[in-house]
N, C-alpha and C. Protein backbone atom coordinates (compact mmCIF):
# COMPACT_ATOMS: atom_id res chain seq x y z
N UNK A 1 72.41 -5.48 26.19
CA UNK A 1 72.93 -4.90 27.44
C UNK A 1 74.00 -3.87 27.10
N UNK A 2 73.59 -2.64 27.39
CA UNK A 2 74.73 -1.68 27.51
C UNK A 2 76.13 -2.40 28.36
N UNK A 3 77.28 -1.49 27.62
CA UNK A 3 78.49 -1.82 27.80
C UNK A 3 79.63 -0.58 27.74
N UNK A 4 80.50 -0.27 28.74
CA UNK A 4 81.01 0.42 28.40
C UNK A 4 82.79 -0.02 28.64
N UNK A 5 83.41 -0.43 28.14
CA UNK A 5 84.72 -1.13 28.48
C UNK A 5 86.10 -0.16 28.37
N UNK A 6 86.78 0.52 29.49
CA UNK A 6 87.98 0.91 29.57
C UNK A 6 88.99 0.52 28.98
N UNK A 7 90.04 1.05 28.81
CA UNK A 7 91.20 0.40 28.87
C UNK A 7 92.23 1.74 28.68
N UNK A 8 93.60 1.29 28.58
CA UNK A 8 94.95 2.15 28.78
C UNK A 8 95.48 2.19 29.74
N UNK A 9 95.15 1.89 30.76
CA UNK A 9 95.57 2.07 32.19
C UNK A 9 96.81 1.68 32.40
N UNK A 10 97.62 1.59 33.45
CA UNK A 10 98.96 1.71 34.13
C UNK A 10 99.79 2.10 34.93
N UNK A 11 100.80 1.48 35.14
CA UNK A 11 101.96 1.98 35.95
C UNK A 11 102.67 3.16 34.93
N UNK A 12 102.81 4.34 35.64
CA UNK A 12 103.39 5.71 34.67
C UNK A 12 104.58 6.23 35.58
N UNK A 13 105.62 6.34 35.54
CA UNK A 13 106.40 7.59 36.37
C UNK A 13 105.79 8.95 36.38
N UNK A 14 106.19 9.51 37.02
CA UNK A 14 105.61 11.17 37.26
C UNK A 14 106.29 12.05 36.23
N UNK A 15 105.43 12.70 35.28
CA UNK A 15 105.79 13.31 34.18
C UNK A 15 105.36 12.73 32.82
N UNK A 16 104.79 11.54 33.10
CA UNK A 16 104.57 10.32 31.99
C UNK A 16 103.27 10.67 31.67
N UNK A 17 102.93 9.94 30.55
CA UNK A 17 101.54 10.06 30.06
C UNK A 17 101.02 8.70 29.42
N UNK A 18 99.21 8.97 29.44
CA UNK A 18 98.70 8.00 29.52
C UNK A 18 97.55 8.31 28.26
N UNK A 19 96.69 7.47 27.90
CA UNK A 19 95.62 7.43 26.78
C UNK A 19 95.04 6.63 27.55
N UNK A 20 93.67 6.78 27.91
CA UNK A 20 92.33 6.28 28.07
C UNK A 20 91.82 6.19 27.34
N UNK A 21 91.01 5.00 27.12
CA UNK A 21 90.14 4.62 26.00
C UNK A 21 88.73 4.11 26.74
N UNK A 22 87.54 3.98 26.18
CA UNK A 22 86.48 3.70 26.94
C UNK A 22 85.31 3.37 25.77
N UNK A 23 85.17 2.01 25.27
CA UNK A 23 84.15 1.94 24.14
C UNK A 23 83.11 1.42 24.82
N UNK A 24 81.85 2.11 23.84
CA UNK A 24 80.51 1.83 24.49
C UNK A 24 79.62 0.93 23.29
N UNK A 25 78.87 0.24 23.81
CA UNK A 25 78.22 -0.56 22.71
C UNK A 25 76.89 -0.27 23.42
N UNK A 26 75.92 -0.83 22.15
CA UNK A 26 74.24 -0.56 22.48
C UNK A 26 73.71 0.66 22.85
N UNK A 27 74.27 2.25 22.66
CA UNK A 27 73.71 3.17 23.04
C UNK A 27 73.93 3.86 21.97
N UNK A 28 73.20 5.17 21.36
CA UNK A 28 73.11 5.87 20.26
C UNK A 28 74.43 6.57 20.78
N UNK A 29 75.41 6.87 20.72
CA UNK A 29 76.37 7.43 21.51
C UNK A 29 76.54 8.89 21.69
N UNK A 30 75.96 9.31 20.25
CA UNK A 30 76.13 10.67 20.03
C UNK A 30 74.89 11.74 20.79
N UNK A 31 74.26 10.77 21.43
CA UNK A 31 73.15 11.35 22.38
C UNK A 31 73.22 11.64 24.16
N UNK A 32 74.89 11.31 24.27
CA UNK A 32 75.28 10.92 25.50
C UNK A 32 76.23 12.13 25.57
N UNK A 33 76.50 12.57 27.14
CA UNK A 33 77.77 13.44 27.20
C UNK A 33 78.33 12.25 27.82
N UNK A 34 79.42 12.53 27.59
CA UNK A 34 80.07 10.92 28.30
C UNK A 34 81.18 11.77 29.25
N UNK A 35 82.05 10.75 30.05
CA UNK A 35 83.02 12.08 31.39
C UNK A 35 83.73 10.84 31.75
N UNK A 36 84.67 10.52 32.65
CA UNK A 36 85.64 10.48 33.30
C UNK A 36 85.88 10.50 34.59
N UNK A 37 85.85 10.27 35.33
CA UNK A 37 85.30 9.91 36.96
C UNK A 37 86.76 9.02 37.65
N UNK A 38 87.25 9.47 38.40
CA UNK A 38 87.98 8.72 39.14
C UNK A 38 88.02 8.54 40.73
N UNK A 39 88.72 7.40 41.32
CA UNK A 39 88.34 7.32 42.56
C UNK A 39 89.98 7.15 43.06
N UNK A 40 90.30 7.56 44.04
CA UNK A 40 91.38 6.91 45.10
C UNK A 40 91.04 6.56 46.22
N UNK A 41 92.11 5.69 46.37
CA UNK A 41 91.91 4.82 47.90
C UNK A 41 91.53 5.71 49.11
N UNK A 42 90.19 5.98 49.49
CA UNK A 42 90.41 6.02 51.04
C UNK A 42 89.01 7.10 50.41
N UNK A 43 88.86 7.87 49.37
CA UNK A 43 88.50 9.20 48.85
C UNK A 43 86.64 9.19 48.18
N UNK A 44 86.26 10.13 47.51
CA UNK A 44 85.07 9.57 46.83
C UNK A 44 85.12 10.02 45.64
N UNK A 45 84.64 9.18 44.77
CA UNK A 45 84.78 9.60 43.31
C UNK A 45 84.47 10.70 42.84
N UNK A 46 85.60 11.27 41.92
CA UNK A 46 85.61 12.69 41.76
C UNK A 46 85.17 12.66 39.86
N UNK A 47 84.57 13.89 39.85
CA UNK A 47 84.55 14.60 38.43
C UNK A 47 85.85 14.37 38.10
N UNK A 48 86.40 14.05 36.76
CA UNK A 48 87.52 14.49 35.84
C UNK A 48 87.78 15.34 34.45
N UNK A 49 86.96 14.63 33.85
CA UNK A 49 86.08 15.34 32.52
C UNK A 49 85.05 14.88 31.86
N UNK A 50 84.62 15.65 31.56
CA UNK A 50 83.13 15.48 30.78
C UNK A 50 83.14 16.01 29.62
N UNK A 51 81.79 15.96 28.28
CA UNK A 51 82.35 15.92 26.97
C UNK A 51 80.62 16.20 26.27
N UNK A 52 80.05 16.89 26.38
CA UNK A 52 78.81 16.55 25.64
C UNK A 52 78.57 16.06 23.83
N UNK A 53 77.56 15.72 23.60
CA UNK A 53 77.36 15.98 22.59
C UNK A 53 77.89 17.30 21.36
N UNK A 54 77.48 18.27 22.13
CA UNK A 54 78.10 19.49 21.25
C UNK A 54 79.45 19.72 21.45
N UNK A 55 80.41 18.81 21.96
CA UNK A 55 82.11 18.98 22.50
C UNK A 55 81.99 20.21 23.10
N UNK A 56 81.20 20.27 24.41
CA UNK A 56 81.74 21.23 25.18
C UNK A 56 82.42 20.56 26.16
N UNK A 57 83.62 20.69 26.59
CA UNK A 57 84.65 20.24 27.61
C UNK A 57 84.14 20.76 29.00
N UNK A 58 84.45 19.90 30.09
CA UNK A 58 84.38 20.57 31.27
C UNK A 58 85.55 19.86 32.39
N UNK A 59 86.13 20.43 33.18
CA UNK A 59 87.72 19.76 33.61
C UNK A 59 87.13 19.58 35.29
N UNK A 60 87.72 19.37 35.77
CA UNK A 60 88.36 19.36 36.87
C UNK A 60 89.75 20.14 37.27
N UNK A 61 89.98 21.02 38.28
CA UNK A 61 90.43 22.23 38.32
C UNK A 61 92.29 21.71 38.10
N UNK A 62 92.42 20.57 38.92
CA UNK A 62 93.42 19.85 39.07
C UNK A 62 94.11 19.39 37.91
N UNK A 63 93.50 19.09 36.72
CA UNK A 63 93.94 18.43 35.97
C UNK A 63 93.97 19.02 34.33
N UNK A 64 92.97 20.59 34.53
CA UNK A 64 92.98 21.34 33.29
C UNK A 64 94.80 22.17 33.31
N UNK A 65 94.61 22.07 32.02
CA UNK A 65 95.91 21.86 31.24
C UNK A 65 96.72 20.60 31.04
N UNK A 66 96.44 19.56 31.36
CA UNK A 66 97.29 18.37 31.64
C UNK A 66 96.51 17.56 30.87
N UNK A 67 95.09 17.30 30.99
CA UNK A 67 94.36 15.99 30.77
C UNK A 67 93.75 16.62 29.28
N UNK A 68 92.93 15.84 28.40
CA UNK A 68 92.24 16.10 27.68
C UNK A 68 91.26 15.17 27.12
N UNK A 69 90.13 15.35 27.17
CA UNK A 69 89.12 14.80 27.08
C UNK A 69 88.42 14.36 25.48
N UNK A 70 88.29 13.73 24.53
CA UNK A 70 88.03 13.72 23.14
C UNK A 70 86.96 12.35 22.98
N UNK A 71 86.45 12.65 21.93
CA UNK A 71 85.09 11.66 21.44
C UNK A 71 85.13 11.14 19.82
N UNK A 72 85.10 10.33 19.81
CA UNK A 72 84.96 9.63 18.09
C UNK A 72 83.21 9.09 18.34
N UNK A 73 82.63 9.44 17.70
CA UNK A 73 81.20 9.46 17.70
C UNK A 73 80.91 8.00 17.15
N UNK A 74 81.92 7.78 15.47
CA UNK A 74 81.93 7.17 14.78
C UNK A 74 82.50 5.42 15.72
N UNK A 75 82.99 5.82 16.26
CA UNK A 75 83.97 4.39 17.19
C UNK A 75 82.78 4.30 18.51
N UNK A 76 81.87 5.52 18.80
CA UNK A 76 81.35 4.97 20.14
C UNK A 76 82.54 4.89 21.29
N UNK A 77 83.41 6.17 21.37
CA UNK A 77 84.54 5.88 21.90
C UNK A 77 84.58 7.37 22.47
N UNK A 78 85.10 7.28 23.40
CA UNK A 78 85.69 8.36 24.49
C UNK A 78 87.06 8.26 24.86
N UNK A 79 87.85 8.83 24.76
CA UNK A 79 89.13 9.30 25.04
C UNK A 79 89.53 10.12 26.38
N UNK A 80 90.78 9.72 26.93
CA UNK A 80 91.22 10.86 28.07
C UNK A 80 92.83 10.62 28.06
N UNK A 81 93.32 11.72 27.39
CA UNK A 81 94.75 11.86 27.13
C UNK A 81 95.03 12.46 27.88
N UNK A 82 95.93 11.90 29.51
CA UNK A 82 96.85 12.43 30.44
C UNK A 82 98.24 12.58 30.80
N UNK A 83 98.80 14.17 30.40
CA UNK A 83 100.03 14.58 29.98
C UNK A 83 100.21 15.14 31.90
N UNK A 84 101.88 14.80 31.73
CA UNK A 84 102.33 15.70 33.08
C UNK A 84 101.80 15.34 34.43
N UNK A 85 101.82 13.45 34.07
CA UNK A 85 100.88 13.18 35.36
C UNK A 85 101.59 12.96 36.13
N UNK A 86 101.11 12.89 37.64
CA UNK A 86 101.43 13.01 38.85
C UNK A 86 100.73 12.21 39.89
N UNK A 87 101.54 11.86 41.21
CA UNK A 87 101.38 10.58 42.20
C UNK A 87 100.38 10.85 42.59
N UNK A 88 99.43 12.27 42.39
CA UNK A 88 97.97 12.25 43.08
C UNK A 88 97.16 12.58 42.15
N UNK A 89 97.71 11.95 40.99
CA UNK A 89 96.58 11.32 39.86
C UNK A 89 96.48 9.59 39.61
N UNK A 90 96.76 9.36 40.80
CA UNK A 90 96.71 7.43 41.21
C UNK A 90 95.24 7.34 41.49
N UNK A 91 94.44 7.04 40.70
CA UNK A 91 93.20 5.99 41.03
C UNK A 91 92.85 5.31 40.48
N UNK A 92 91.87 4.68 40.43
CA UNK A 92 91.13 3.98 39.33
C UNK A 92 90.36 5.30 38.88
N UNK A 93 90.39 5.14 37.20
CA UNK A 93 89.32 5.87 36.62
C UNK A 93 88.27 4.85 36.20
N UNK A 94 87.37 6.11 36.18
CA UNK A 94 85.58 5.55 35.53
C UNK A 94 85.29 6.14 34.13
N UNK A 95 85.06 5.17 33.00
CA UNK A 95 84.37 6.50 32.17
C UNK A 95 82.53 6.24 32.22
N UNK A 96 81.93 7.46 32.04
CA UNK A 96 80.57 7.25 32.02
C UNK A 96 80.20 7.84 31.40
N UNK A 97 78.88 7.42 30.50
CA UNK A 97 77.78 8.08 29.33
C UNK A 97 76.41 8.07 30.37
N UNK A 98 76.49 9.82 30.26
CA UNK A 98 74.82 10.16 30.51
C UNK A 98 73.89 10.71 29.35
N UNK A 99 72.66 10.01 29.17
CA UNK A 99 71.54 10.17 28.10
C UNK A 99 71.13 11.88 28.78
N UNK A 100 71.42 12.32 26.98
CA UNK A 100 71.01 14.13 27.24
C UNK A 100 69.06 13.90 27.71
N UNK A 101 69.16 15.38 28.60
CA UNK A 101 67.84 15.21 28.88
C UNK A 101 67.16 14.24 29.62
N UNK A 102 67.71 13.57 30.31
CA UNK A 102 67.46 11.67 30.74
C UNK A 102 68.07 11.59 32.22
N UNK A 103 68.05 11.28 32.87
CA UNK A 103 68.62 10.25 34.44
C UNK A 103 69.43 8.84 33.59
N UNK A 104 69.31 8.48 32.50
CA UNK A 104 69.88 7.27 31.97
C UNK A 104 71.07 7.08 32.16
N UNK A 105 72.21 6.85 32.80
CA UNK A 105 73.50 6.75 32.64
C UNK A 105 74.23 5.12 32.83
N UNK A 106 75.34 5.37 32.30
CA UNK A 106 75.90 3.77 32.57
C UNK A 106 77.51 4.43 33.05
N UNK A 107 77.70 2.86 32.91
CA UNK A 107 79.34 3.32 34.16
C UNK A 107 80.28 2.18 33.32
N UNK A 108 81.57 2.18 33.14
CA UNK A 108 81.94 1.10 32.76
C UNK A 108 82.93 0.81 34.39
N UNK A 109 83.54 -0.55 34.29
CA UNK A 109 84.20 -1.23 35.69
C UNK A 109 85.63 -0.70 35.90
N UNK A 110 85.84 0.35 35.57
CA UNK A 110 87.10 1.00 36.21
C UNK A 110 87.76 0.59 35.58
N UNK A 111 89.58 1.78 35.28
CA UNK A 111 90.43 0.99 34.87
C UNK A 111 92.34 1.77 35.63
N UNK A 112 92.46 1.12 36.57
CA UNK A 112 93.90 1.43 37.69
C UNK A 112 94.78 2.41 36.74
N UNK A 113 94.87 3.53 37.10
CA UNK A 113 96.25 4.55 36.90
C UNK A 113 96.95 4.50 37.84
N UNK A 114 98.06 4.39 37.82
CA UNK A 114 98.99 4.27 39.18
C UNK A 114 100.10 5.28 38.58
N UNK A 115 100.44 6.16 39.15
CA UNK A 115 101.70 7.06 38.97
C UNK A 115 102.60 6.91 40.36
N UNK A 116 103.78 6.55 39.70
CA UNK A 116 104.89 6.28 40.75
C UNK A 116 106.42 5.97 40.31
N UNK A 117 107.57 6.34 40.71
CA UNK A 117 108.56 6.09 40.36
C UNK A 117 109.16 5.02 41.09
């Protein structure tokens, strides 16, 4: 059974920063663009970043320059390093791997960013 498990999450003050982590098991990994997805209360889950195979980056308008998106192929691991964050970067994030060429995707179970002083 595919798996994709979060973690880093937290309570941050505004200006603070965070490391997302997101390991995936049972999938060739390096065949996946994998991304970043978050939701807030009330809202619908938004793009954050995405990451293909060939490390092409893609942002979300809100959060380029601040966030950064990175992949260890070798770990089966996805990264999202968030600098300069802010109270309307409070949601739960998602990370997700989509199979290149494929409809295949998986989701892992969210993991709470809360920015607040």
């Amino acid at each position: 059974q595919v798996q994709l498990v979060e973690s880093g999450g937290g309570l941050v003050q505004p200006g603070g920063s965070l490391r997302l982590s997101c390991a995936a098991s049972r999938i060739i990994f390096n065949i996946y663009t994998v991304g970043w997805y978050r939701q807030a209360p009330g809202k619908q889950r938004e793009l954050v970043a995405t990451l293909t195979p060939g490390t092409n980056a893609n942002y979300a308008d809100s959060v380029k320059g601040r966030f950064t998106i990175s992949r260890d192929n070798a770990k089966s691991t996805v990264y999202l390093q968030m600098n300069s964050l802010r109270p309307d970067d409070t949601a739960v994030y998602y990370c997700n791997a989509q199979k290149i060429f494929s409809r295949e995707d998986y989701w892992g179970q969210g993991t709470q960013v809360t920015v607040s002083s």
